[in-house]
PDB file of N, CA and C in Angstrom:
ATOM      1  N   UNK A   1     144.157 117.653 199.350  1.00  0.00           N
ATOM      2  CA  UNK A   1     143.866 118.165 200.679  1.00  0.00           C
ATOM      3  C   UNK A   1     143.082 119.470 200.564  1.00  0.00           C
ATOM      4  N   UNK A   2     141.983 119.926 201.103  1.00  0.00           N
ATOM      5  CA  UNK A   2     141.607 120.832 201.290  1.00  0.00           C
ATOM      6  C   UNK A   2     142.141 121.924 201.565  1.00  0.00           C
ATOM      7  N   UNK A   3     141.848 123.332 200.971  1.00  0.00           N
ATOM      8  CA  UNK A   3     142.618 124.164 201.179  1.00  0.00           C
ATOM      9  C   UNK A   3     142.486 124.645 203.003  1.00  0.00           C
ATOM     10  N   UNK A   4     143.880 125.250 203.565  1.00  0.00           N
ATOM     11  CA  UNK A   4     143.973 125.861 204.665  1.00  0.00           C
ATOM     12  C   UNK A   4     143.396 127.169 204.855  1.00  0.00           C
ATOM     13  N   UNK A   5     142.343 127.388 206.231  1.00  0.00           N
ATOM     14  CA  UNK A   5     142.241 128.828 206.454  1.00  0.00           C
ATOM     15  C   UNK A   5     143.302 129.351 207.770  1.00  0.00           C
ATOM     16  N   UNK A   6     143.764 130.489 207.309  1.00  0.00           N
ATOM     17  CA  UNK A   6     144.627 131.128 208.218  1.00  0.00           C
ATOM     18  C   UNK A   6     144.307 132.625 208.765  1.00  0.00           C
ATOM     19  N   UNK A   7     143.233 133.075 208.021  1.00  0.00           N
ATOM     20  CA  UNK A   7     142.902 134.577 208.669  1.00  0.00           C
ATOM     21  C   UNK A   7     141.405 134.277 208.390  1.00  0.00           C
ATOM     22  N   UNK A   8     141.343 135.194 209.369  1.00  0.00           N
ATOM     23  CA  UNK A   8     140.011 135.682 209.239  1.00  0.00           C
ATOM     24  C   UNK A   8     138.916 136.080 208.382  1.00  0.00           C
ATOM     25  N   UNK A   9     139.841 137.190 207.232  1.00  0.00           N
ATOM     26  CA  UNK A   9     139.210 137.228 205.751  1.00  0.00           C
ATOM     27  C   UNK A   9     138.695 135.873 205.518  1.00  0.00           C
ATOM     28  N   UNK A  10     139.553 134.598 205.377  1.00  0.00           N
ATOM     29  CA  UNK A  10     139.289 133.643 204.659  1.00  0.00           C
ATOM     30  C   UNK A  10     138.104 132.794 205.200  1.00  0.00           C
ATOM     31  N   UNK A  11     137.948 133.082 206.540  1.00  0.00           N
ATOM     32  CA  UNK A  11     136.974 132.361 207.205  1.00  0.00           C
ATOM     33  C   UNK A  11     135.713 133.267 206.851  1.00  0.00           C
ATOM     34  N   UNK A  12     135.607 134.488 206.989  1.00  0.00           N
ATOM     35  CA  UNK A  12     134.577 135.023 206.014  1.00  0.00           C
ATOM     36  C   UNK A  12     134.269 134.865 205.152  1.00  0.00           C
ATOM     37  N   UNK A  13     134.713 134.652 204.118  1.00  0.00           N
ATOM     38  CA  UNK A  13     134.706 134.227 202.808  1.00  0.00           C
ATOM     39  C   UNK A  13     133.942 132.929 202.852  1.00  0.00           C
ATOM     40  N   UNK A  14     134.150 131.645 203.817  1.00  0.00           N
ATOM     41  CA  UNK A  14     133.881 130.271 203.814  1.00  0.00           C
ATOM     42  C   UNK A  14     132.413 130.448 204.416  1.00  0.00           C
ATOM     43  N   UNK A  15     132.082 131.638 204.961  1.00  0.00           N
ATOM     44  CA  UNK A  15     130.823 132.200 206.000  1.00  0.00           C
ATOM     45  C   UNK A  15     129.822 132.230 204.846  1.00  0.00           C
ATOM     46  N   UNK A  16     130.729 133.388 203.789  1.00  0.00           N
ATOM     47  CA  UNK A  16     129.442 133.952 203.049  1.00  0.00           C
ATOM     48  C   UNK A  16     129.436 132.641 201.888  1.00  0.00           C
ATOM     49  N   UNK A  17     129.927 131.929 201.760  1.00  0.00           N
ATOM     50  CA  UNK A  17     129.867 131.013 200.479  1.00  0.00           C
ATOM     51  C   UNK A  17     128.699 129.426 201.390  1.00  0.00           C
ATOM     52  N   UNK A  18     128.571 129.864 202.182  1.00  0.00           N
ATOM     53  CA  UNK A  18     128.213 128.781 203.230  1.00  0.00           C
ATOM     54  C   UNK A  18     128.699 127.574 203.342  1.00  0.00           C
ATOM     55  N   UNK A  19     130.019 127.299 203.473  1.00  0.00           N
ATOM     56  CA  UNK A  19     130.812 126.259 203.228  1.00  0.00           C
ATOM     57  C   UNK A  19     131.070 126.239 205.353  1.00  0.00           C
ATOM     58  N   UNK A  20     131.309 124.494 205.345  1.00  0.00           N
ATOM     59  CA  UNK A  20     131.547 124.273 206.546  1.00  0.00           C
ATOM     60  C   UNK A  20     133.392 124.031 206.448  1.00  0.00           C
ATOM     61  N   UNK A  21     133.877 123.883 208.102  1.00  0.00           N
ATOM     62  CA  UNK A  21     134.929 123.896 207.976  1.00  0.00           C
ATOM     63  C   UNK A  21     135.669 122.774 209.099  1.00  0.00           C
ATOM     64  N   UNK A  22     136.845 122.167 209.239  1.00  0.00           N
ATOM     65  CA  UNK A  22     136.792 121.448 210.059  1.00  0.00           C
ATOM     66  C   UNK A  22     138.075 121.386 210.554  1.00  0.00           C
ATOM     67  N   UNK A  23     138.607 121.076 211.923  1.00  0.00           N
ATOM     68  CA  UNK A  23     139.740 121.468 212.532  1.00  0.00           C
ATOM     69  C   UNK A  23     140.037 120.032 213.439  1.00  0.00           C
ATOM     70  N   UNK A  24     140.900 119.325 212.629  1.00  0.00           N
ATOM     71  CA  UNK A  24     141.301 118.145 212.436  1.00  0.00           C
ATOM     72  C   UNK A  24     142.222 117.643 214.394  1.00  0.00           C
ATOM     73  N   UNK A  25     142.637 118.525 214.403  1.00  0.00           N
ATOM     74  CA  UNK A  25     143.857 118.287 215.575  1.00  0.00           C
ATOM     75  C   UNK A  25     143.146 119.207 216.961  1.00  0.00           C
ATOM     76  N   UNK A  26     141.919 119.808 216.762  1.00  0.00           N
ATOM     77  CA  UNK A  26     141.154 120.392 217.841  1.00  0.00           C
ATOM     78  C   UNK A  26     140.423 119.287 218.699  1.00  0.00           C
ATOM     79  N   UNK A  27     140.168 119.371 219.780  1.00  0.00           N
ATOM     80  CA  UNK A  27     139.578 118.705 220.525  1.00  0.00           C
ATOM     81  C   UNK A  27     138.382 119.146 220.826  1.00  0.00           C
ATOM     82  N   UNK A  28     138.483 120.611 220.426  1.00  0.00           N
ATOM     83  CA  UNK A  28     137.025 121.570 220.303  1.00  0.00           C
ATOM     84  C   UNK A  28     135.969 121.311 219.239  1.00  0.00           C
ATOM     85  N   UNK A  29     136.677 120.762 218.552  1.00  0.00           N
ATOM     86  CA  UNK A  29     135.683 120.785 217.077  1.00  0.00           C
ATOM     87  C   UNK A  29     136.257 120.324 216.039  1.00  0.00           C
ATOM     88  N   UNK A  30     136.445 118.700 216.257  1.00  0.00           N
ATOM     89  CA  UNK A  30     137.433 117.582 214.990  1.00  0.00           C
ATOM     90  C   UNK A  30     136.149 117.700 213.923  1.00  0.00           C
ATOM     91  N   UNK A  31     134.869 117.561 214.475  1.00  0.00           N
ATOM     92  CA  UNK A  31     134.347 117.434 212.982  1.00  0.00           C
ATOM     93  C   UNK A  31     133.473 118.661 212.278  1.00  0.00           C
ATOM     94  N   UNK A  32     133.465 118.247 211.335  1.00  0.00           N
ATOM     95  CA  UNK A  32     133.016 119.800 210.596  1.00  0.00           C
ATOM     96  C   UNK A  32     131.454 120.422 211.045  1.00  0.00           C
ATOM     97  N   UNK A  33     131.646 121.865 210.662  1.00  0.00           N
ATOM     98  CA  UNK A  33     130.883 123.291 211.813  1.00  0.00           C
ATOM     99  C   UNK A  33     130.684 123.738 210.448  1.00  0.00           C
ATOM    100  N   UNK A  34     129.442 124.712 210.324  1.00  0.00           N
ATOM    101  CA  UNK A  34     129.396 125.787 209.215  1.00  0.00           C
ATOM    102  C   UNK A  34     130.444 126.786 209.881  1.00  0.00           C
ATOM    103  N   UNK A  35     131.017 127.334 208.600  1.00  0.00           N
ATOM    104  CA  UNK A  35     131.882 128.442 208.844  1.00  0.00           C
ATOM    105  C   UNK A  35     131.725 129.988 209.601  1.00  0.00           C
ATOM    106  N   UNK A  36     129.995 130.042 209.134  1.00  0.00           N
ATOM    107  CA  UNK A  36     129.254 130.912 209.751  1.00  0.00           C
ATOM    108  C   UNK A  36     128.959 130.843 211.560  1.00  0.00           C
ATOM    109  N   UNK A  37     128.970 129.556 212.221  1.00  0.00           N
ATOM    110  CA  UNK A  37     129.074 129.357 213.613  1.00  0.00           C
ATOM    111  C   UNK A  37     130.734 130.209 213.664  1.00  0.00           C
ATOM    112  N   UNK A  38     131.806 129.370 213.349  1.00  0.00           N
ATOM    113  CA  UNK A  38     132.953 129.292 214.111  1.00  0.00           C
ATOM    114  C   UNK A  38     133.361 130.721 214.124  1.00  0.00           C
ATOM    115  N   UNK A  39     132.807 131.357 212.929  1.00  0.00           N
ATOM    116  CA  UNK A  39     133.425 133.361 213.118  1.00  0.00           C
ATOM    117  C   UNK A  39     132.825 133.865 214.054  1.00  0.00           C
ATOM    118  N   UNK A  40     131.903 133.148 215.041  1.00  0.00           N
ATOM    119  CA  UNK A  40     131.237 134.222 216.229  1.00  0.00           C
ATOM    120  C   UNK A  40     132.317 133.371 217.363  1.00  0.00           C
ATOM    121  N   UNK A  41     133.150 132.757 217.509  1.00  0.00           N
ATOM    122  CA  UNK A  41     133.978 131.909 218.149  1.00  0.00           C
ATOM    123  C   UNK A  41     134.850 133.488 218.537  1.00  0.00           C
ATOM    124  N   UNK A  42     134.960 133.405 219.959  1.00  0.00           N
ATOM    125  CA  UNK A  42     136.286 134.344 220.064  1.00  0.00           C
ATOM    126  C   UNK A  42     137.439 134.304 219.446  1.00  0.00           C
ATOM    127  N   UNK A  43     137.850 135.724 219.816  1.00  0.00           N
ATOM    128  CA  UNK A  43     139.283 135.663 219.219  1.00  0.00           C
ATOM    129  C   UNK A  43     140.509 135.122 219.771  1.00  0.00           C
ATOM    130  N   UNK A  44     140.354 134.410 220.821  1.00  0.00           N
ATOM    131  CA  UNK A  44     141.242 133.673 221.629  1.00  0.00           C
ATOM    132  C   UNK A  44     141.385 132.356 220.592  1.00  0.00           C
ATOM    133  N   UNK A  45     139.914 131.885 220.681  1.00  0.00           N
ATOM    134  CA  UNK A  45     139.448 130.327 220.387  1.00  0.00           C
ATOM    135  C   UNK A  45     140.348 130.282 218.963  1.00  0.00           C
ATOM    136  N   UNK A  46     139.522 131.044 218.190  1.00  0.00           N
ATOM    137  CA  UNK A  46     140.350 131.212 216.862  1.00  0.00           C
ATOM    138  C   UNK A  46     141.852 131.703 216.987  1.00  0.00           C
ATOM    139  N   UNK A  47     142.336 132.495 217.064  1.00  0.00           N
ATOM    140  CA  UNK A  47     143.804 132.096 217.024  1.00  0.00           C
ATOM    141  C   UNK A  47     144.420 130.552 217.295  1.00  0.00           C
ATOM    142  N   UNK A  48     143.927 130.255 218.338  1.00  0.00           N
ATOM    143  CA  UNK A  48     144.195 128.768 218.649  1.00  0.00           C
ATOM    144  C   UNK A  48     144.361 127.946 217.413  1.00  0.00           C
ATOM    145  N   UNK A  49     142.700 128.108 217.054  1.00  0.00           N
ATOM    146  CA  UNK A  49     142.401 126.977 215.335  1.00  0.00           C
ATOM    147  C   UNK A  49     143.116 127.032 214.590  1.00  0.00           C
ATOM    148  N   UNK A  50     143.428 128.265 214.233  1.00  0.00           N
ATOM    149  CA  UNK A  50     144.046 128.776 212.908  1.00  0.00           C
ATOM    150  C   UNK A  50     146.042 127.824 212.938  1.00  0.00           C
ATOM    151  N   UNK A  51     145.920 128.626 214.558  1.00  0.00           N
ATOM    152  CA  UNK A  51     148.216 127.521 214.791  1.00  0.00           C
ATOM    153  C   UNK A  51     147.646 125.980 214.675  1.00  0.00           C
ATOM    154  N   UNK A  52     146.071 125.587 214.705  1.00  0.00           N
ATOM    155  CA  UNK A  52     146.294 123.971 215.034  1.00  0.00           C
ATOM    156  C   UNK A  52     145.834 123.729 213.748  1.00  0.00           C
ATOM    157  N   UNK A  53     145.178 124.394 212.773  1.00  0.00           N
ATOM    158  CA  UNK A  53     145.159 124.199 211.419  1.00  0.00           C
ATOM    159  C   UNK A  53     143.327 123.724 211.241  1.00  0.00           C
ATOM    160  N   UNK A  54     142.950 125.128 211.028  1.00  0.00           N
ATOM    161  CA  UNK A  54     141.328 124.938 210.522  1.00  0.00           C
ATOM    162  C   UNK A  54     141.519 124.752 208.780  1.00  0.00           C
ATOM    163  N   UNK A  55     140.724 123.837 207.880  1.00  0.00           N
ATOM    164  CA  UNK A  55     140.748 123.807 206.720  1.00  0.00           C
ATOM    165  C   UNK A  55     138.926 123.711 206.049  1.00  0.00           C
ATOM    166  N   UNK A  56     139.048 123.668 205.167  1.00  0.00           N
ATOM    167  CA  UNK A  56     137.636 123.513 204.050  1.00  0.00           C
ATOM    168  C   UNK A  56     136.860 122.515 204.394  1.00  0.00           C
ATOM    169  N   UNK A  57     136.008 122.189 204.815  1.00  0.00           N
ATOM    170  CA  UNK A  57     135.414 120.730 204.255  1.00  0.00           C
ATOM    171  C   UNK A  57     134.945 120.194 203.451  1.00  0.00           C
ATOM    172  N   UNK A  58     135.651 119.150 202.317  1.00  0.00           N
ATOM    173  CA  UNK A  58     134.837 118.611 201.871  1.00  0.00           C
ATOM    174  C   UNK A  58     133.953 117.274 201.823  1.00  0.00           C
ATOM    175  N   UNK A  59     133.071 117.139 201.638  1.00  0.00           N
ATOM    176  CA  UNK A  59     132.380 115.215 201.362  1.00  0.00           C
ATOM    177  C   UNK A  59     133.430 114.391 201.276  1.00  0.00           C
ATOM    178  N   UNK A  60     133.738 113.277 201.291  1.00  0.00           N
ATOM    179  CA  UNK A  60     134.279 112.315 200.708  1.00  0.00           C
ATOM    180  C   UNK A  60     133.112 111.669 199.694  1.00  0.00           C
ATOM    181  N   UNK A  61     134.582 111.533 198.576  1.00  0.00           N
ATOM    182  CA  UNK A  61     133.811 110.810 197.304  1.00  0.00           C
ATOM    183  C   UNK A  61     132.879 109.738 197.622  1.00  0.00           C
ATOM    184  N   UNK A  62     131.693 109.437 196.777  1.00  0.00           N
ATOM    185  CA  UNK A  62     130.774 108.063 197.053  1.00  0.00           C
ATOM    186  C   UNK A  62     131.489 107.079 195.970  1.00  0.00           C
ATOM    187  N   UNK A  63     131.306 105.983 196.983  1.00  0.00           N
ATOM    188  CA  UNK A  63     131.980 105.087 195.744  1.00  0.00           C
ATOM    189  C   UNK A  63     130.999 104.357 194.985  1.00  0.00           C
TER     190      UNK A  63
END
């Protein structure tokens, strides 16, 4: 499973590495966003993500 982001640091971090991120149980945004969009997201919005569980995205393997 992809690792979980829970603060903010970490979503920075996913900003500057340019990694996208995706928030599975949101209705705002099930599929994956660069990380760099969602940190200009208020701080309302985000708190929200973070209790409904924003994580990493990765590819799925090619078979």
């Amino acid at each position: 499973m992809s690792p979980r982001i829970t603060t903010l640091e970490q979503l920075a971090e996913a900003a500057q590495n340019k990694r996208s991120v995706h928030c599975p149980d949101a209705r705002f945004s099930p599929k994956p966003r660069p990380a760099a969009f969602m940190i200009n997201l208020s701080g309302h919005i985000l708190c929200r993500l973070f209790k409904d569980g924003m994580f990493i995205y990765e590819k799925p393997a090619s078979k």
